[in-house]
Protein backbone atom coordinates (compact mmCIF):
# COMPACT_ATOMS: atom_id res chain seq x y z
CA UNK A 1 118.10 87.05 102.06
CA UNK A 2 115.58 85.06 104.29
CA UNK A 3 113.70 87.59 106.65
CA UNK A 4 113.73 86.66 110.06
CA UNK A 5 111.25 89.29 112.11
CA UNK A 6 110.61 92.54 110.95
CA UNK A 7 112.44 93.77 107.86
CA UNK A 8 115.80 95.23 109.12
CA UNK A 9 118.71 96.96 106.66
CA UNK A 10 121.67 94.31 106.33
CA UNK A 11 123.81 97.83 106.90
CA UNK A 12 124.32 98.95 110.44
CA UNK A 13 125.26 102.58 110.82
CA UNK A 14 124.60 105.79 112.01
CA UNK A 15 121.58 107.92 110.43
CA UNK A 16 122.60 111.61 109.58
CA UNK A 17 120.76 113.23 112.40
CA UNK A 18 121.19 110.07 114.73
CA UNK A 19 121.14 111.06 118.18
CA UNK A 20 123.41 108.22 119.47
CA UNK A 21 126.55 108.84 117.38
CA UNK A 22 128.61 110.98 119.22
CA UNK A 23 129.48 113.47 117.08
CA UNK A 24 125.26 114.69 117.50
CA UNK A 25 125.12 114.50 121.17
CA UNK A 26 124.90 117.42 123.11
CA UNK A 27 127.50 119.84 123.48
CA UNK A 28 127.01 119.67 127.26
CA UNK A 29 127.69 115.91 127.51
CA UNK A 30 130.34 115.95 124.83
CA UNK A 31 132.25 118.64 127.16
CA UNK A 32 131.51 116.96 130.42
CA UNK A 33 133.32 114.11 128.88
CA UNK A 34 136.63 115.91 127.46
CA UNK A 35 136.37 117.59 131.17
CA UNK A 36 136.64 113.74 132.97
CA UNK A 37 139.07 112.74 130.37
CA UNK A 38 141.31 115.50 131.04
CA UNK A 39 141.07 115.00 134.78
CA UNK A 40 142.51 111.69 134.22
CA UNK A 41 145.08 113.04 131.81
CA UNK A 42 145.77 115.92 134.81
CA UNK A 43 146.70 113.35 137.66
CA UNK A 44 149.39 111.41 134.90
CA UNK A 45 151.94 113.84 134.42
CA UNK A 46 151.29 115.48 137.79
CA UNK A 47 152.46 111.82 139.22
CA UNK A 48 155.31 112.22 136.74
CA UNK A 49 156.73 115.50 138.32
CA UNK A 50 155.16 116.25 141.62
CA UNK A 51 158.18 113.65 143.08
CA UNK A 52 160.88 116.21 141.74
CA UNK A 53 161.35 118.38 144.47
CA UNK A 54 161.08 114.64 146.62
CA UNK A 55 164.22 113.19 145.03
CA UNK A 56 166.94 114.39 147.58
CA UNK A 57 164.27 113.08 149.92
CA UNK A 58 163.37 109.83 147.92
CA UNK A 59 167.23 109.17 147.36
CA UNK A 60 167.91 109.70 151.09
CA UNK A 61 165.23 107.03 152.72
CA UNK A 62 165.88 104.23 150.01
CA UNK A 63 169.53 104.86 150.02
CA UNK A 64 170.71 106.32 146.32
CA UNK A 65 173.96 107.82 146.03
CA UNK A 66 174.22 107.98 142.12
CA UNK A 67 172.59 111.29 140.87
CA UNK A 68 171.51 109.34 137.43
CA UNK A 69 169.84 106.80 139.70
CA UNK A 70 167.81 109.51 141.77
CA UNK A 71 166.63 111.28 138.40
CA UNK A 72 165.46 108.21 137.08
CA UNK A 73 162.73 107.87 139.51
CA UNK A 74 161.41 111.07 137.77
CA UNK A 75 161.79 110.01 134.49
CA UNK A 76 161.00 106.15 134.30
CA UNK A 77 157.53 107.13 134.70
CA UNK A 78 157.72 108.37 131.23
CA UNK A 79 159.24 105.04 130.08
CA UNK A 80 155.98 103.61 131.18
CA UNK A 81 153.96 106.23 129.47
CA UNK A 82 155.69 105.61 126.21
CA UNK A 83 155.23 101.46 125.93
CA UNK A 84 151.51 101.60 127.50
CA UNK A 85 150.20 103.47 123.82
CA UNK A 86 151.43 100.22 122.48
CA UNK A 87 148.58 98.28 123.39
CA UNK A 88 146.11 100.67 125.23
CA UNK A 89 145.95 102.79 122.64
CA UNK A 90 144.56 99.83 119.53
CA UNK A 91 142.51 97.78 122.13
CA UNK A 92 140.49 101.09 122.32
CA UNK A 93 140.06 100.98 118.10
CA UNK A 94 138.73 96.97 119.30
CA UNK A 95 136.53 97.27 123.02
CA UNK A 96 136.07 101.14 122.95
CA UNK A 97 137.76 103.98 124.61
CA UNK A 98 135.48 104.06 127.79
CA UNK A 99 136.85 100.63 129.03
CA UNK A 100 140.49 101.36 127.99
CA UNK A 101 140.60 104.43 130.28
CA UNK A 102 138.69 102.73 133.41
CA UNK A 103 140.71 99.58 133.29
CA UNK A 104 144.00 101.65 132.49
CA UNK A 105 143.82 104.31 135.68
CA UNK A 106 142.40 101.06 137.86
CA UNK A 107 145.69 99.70 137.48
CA UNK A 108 147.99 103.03 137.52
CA UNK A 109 145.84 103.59 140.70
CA UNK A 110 147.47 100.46 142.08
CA UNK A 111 150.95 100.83 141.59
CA UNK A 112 150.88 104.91 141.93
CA UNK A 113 149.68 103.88 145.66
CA UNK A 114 151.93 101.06 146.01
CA UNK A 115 154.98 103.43 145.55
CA UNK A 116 154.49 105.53 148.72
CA UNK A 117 155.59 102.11 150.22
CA UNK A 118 158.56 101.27 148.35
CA UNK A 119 161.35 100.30 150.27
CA UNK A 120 163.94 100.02 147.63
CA UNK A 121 165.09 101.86 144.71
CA UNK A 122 164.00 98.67 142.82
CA UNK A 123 160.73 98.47 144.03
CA UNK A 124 159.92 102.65 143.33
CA UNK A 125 161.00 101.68 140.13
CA UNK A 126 158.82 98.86 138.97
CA UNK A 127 155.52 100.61 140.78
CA UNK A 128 156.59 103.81 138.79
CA UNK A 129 157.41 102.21 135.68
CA UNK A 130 154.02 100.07 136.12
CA UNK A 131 152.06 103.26 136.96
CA UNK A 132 153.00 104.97 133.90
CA UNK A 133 151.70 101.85 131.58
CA UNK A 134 148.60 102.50 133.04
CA UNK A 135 148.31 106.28 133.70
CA UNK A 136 148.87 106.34 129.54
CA UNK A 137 145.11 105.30 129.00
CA UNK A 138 143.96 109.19 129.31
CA UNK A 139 146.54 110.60 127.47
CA UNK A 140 146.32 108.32 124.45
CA UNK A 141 142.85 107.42 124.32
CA UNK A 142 141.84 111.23 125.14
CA UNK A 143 142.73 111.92 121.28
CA UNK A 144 140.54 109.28 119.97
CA UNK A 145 137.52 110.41 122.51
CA UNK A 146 137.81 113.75 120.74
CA UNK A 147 138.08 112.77 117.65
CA UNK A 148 134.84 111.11 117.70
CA UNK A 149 133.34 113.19 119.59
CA UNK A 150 133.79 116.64 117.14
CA UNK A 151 133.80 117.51 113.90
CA UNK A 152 136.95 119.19 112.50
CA UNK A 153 136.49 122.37 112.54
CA UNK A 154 134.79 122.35 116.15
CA UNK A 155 137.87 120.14 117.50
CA UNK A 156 140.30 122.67 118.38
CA UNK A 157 138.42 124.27 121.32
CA UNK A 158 138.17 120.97 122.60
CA UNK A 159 141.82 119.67 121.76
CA UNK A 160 142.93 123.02 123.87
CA UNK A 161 141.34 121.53 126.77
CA UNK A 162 142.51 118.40 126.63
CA UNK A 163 146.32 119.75 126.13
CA UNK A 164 146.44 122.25 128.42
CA UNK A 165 145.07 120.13 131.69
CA UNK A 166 147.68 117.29 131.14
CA UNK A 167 150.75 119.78 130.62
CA UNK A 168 149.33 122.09 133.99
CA UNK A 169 149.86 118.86 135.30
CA UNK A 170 153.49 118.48 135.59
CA UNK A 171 153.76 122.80 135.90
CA UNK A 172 151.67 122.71 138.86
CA UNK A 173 152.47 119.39 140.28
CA UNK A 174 155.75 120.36 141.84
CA UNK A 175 154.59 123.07 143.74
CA UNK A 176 152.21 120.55 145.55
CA UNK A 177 154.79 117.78 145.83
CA UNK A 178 156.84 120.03 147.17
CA UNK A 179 155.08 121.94 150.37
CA UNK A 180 153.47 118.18 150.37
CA UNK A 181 157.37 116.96 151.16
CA UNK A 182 157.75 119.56 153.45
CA UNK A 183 154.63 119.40 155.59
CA UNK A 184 154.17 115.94 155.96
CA UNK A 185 156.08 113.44 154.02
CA UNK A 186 157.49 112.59 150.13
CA UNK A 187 155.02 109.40 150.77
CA UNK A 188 151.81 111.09 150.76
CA UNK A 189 152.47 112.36 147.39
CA UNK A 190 151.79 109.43 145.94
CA UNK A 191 148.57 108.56 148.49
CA UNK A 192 146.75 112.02 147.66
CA UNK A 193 147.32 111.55 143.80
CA UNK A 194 145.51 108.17 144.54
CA UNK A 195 142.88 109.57 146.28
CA UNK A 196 142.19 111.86 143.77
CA UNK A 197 142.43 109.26 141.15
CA UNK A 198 139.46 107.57 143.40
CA UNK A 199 137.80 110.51 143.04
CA UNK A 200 137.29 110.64 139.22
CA UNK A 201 136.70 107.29 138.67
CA UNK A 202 133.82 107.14 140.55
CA UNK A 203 132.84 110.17 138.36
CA UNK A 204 133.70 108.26 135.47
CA UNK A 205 131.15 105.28 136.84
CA UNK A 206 128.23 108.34 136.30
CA UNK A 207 129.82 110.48 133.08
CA UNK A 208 131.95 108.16 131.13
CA UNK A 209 130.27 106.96 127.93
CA UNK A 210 131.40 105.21 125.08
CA UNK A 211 132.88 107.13 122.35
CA UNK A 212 134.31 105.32 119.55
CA UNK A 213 131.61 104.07 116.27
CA UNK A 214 133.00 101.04 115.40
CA UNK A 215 131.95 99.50 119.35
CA UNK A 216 128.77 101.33 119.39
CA UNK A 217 127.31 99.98 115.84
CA UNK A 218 128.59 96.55 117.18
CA UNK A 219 126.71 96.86 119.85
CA UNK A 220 123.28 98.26 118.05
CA UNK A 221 123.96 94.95 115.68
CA UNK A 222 124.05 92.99 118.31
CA UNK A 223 120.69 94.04 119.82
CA UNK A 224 118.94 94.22 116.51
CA UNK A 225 120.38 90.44 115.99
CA UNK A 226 118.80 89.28 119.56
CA UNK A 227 115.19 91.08 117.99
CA UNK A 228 115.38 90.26 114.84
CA UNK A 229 117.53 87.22 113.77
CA UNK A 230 118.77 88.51 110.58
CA UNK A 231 122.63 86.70 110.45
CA UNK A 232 123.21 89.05 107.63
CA UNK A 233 123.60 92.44 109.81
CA UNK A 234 126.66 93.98 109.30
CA UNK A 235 128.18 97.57 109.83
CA UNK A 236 130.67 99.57 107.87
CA UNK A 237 133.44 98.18 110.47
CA UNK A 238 133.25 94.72 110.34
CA UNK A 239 136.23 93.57 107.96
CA UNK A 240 138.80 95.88 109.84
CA UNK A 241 137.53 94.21 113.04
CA UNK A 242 138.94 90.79 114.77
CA UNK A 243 137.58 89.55 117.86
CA UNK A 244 140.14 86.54 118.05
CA UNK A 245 141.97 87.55 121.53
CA UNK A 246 145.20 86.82 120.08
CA UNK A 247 144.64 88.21 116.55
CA UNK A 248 143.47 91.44 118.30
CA UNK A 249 146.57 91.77 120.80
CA UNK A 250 149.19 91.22 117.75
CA UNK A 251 147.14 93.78 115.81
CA UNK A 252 147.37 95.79 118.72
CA UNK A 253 151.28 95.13 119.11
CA UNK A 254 151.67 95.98 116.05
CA UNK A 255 149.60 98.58 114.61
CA UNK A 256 151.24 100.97 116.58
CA UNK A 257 154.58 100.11 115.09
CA UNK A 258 152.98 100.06 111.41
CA UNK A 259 152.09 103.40 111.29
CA UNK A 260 155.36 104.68 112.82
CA UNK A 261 157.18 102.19 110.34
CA UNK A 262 155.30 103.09 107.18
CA UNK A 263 153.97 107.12 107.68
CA UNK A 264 156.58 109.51 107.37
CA UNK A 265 154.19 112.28 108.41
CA UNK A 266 154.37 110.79 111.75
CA UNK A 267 158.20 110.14 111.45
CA UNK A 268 158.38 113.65 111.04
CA UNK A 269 155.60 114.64 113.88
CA UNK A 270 157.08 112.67 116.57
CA UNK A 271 161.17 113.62 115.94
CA UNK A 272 159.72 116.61 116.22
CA UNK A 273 157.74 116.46 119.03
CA UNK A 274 160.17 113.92 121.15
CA UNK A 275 162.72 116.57 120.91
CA UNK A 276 160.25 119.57 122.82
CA UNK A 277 158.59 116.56 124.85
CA UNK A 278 162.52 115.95 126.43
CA UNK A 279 163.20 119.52 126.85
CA UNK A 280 159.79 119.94 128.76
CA UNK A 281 161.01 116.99 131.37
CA UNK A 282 164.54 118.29 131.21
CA UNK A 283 163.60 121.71 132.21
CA UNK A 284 161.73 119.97 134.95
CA UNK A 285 164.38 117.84 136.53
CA UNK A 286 167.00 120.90 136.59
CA UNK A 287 164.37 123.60 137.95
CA UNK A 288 164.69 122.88 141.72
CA UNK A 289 168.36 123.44 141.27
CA UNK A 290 167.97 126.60 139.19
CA UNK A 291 166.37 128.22 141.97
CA UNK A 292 168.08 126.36 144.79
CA UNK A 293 172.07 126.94 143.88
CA UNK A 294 171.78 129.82 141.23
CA UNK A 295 168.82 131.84 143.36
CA UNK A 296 169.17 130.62 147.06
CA UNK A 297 165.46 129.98 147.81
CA UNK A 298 164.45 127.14 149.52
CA UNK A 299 162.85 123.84 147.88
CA UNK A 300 159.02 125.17 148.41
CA UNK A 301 159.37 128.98 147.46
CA UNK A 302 161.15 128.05 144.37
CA UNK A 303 158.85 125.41 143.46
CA UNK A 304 156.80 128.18 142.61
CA UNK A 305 158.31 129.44 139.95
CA UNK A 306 156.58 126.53 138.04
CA UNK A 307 154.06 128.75 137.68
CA UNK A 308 156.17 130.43 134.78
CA UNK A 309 155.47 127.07 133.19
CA UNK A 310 151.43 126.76 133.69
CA UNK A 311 150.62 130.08 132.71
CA UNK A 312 152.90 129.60 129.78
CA UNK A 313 151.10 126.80 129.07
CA UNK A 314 147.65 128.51 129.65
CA UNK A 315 148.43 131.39 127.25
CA UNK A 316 149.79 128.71 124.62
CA UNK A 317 146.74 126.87 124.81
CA UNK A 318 144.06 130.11 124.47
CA UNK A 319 146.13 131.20 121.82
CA UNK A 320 145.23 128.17 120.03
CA UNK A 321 141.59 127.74 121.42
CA UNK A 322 141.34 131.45 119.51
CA UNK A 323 143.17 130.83 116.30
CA UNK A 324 143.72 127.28 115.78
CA UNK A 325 139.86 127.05 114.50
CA UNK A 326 139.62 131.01 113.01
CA UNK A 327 142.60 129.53 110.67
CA UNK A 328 141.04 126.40 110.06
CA UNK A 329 137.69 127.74 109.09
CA UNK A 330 139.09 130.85 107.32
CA UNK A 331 141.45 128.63 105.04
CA UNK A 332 138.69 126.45 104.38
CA UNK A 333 137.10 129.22 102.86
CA UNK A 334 139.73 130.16 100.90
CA UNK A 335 139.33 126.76 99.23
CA UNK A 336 135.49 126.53 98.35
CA UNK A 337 134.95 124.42 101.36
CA UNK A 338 137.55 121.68 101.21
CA UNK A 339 139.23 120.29 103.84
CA UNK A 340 142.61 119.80 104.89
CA UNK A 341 144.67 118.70 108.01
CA UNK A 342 147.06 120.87 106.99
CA UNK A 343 145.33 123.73 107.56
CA UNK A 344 146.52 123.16 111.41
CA UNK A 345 150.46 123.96 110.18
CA UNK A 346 150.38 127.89 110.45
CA UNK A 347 149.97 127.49 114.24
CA UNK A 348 153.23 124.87 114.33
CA UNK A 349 155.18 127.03 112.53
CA UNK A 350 154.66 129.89 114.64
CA UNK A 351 155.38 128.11 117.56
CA UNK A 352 158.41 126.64 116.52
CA UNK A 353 160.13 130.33 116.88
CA UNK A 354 159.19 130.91 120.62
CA UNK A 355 160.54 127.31 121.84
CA UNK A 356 164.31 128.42 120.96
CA UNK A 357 163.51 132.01 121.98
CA UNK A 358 162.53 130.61 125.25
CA UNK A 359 165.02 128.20 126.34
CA UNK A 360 168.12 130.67 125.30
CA UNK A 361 166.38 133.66 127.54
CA UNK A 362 166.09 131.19 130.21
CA UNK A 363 169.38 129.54 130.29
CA UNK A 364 171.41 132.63 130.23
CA UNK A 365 169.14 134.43 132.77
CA UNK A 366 169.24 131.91 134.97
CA UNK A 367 173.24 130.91 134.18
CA UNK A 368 173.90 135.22 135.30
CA UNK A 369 171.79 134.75 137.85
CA UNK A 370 169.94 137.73 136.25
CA UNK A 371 166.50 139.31 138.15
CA UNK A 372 164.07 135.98 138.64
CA UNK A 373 161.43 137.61 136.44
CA UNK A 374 163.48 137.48 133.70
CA UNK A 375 164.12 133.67 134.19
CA UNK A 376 160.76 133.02 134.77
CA UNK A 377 160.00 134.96 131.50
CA UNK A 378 161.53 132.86 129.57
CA UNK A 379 159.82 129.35 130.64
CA UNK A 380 157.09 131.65 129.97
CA UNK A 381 157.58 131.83 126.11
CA UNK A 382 158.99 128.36 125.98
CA UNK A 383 156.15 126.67 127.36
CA UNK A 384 153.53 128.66 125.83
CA UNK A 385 155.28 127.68 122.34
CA UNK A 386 155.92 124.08 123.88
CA UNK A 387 151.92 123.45 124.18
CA UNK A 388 151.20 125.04 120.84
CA UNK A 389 153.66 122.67 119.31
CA UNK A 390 151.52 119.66 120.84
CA UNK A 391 148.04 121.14 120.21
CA UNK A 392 148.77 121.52 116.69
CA UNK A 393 150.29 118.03 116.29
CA UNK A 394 147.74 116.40 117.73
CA UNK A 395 145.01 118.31 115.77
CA UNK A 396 147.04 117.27 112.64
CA UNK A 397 147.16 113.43 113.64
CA UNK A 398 143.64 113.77 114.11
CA UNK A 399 142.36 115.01 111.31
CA UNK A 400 144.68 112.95 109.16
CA UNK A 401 144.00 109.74 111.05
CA UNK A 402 140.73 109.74 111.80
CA UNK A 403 140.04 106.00 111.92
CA UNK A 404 143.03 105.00 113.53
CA UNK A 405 143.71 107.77 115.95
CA UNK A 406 144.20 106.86 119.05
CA UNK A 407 146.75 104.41 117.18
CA UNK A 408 148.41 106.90 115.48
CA UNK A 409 148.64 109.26 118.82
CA UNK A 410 150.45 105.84 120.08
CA UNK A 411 152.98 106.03 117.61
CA UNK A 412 153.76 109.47 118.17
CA UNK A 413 153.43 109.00 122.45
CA UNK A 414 155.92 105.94 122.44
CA UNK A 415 158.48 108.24 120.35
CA UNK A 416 158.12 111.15 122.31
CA UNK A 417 158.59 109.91 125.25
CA UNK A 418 162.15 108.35 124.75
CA UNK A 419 163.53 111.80 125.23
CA UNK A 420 161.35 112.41 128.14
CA UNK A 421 162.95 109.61 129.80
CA UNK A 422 166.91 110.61 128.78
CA UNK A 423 166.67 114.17 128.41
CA UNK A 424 166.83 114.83 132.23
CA UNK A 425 169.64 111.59 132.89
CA UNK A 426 171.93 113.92 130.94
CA UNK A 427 171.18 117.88 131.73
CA UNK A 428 172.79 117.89 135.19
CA UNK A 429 176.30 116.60 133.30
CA UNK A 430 175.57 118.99 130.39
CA UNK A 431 175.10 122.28 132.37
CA UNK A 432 177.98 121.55 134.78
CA UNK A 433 180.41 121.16 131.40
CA UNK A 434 179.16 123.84 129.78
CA UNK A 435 176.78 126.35 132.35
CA UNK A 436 173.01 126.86 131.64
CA UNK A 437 173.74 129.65 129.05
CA UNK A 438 175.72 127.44 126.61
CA UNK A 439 173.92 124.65 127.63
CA UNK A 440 170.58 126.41 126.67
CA UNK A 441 171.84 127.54 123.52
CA UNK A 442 172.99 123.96 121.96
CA UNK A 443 169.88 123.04 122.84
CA UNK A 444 167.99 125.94 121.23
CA UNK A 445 170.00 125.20 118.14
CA UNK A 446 168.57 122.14 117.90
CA UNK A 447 165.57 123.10 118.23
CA UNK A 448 165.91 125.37 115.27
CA UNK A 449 167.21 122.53 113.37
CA UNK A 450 164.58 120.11 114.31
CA UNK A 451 161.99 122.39 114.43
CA UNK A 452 162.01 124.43 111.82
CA UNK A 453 161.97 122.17 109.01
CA UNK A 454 159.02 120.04 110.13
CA UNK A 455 156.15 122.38 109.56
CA UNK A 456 157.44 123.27 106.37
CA UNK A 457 158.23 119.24 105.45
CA UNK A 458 154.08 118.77 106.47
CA UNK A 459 152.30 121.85 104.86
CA UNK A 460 154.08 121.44 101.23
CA UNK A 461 154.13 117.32 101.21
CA UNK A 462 151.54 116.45 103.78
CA UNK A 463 148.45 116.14 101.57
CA UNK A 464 151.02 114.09 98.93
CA UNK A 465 151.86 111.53 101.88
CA UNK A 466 148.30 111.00 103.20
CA UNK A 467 146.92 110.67 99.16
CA UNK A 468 149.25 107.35 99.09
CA UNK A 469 149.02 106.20 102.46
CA UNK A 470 146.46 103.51 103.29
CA UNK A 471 145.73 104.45 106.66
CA UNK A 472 145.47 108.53 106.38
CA UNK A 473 142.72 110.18 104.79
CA UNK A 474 142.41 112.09 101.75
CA UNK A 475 139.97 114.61 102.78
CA UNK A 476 137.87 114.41 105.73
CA UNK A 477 136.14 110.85 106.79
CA UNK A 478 133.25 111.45 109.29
């Protein structure tokens, strides 16, 4: 090699201690960021719920008559959620994370806001369909901004945050859409979630940094290039990486669908995880009528009873913040030092059980009309075991995909959020032919069915699968 300038390795890439890859910044800026990231990934499913209470409302002004119809505006924003990880969530594996989320909420911002103004039924459509392709940024990149951000065994603190604010999202979102309905109109729901939105990204303008290796040793090779000449520079990345526009959007089309073709581990993650992702939405859509016809209390005092739901999901998500990491580091231990995404299983398995415990306690409570506590007891245990479920899925993805994450969290998204979208079409027709007791038993049976199996399926053939896969790891890949 000819020299051009001062001598200059042809290898690009991070020194051990180096103070610019992520994973050795400071614990304050690493936790400022999953903060801002979860902000974003707050506003996203509050914009998918907070219009619930709204629908009568919504269906009144823009004239729907068909109940389907109505409870579509609800759950077409999941629709949107589910195709955005398509492309969103590869372009950040090509120009970062950082731009992916700023770009992504710029345009949910726009159609979010243009849907206080819809006229139509069509038009609330599109601008909620649109707004959910863009409001997936956070929750699909968020993964990936962890993920190189912390080390394994310091992620699950970290991964409890990031959970936990997106699912208090649609818990608590209701309860402001609805005295927001009430006080002034079902419009300004969508305007204050857009001023908030304002708010962060001009707090992502000051915090924001970029996360991902790949598109920071590109751009170190790049300035070392302009100093030194050297054409030979090169980083670890550079064969996985196109920069042709349209090789990089059908690699981005189709990664995505690669890894959900070709990795059964995710197969079995995201049936598993659609099926408790479209019982989360379905509990959604019928709670204003739970409370409503079964409890008599007006729109805004039962909206609170969504509080069930965020402190279940606050307990779920301590409850992993404290063990999720103990386990991992303890059964790390236990095998002089070696590690395993499957050490994240024992918390999955345990929260399988309280999902079906949940749902049944709730359904026939509420069916009997039983005391309210009780009712609210069971969305309790339900979505505490709901947001274990997704902690310890996404931990698992993590650690198993650790170069292709945000990728393989897009896989798992667009699955899961098929149900989101259906799930709630169907419950009002399933509980009037069968009553929320029966109706919450078939679908705790399911559950058991579905639910059971899976963290068995990963923990005894999950280390198998990733050894022959070409994307997963075989132990850990910093």
């Amino acid at each position: 090699m000819t020299e051009v300038g001062p001598f200059v390795p042809e290898e690009v890439n991070f020194a051990p201690n180096d103070p610019e890859y992520p994973k050795n910044w400071p614990d304050s800026r690493k936790f400022f960021i999953v903060l801002l990231v979860s902000g974003f990934g707050f506003l996203t499913p509050a914009t998918s719920s907070m219009v619930a209470p709204a629908l009568d409302q919504i269906a009144t002004d823009l004239h729907i008559t068909n109940s389907a119809e109505s409870q579509l505006i609800l759950s077409i924003f999941l629709l949107g959620l589910g195709v955005g990880p398509l492309l969103l969530g590869p372009l950040s594996e090509i120009y970062g994370r950082a731009p992916v989320i700023r770009w992504g909420n710029l345009f949910y911002l726009v159609f979010n806001t243009a849907g206080g103004f819809a006229r139509t039924n069509s038009e609330m459509l599109i601008f909620r369909l649109l707004a959910g392709v863009g409001g997936s940024a956070p929750l699909v990149v968020g993964s990936g901004v962890i993920s190189d951000c912390y080390h394994p065994e310091q992620r699950g603190f970290a991964v409890s945050i990031y959970n936990i604010v997106p699912l208090l999202g649609p818990a608590l979102g209701p309860i402001a859409g609805a005295f927001i309905t009430q006080s002034i109109s079902w419009r300004w729901v969508f305007f204050i979630v857009s001023l908030a939105d304002v708010t962060l990204q001009l707090m992502a303008a000051v915090v924001l940094r970029e996360t991902y290796p790949p598109v920071l040793l590109e751009h170190r090779k790049s300035l070392l290039f302009e100093s030194t000449g050297n054409p030979n520079l090169r980083t670890p990345y550079d064969n996985e990486r196109s920069r042709d526009l349209r090789t990089v959007l059908r690699q981005s089309l189709f990664r995505c669908l690669q890894l959900l073709v070709t990795q059964p581990i995710l197969q079995v993650l995201a049936i598993y995880l659609a099926y408790v992702y479209g019982l989360i939405y379905l509990v959604f859509s019928t709670f204003p009528s739970v409370w409503e016809t079964q409890y008599h209390q007006s729109s805004t005092i039962g909206s609170l009873n969504y509080i069930s739901l965020g402190l279940g999901y606050l307990s779920g998500s301590l409850i992993c913040a404290v063990f999720v990491d103990r386990i991992y580091g303890e059964l790390k231990a236990r095998n002089d030092g070696r590690t395993e995404p499957e050490y994240r299983v024992p918390i999955m398995a345990a929260a399988s059980l309280l999902v079906p415990v949940g749902i049944v306690l709730y359904g026939w409570s509420a069916g009997k009309s039983l005391f309210w506590l009780i009712t609210d007891i069971g969305g309790f245990i339900f979505s505490c075991g709901i947001i274990m479920i997704m902690q310890s899925v996404n931990n698992y993805v993590l650690d198993a995909y650790p170069l292709y994450a945000a990728s393989a969290i897009g896989a798992v998204t667009v699955v899961r959020n098929i149900p989101g979208v259906v799930f709630p079409l169907f419950a009002p027709y399933l509980y009037d032919a069968v009553g929320f007791g029966w109706g919450g038993s078939l679908l705790a049976l399911v559950a058991v069915c579905i639910g059971f199996p899976a963290p068995v399926i990963i923990w005894i053939y999950g280390r198998r699968l990733r050894i022959s896969s070409q994307f997963a790891s075989n132990n850990e890949r910093e």
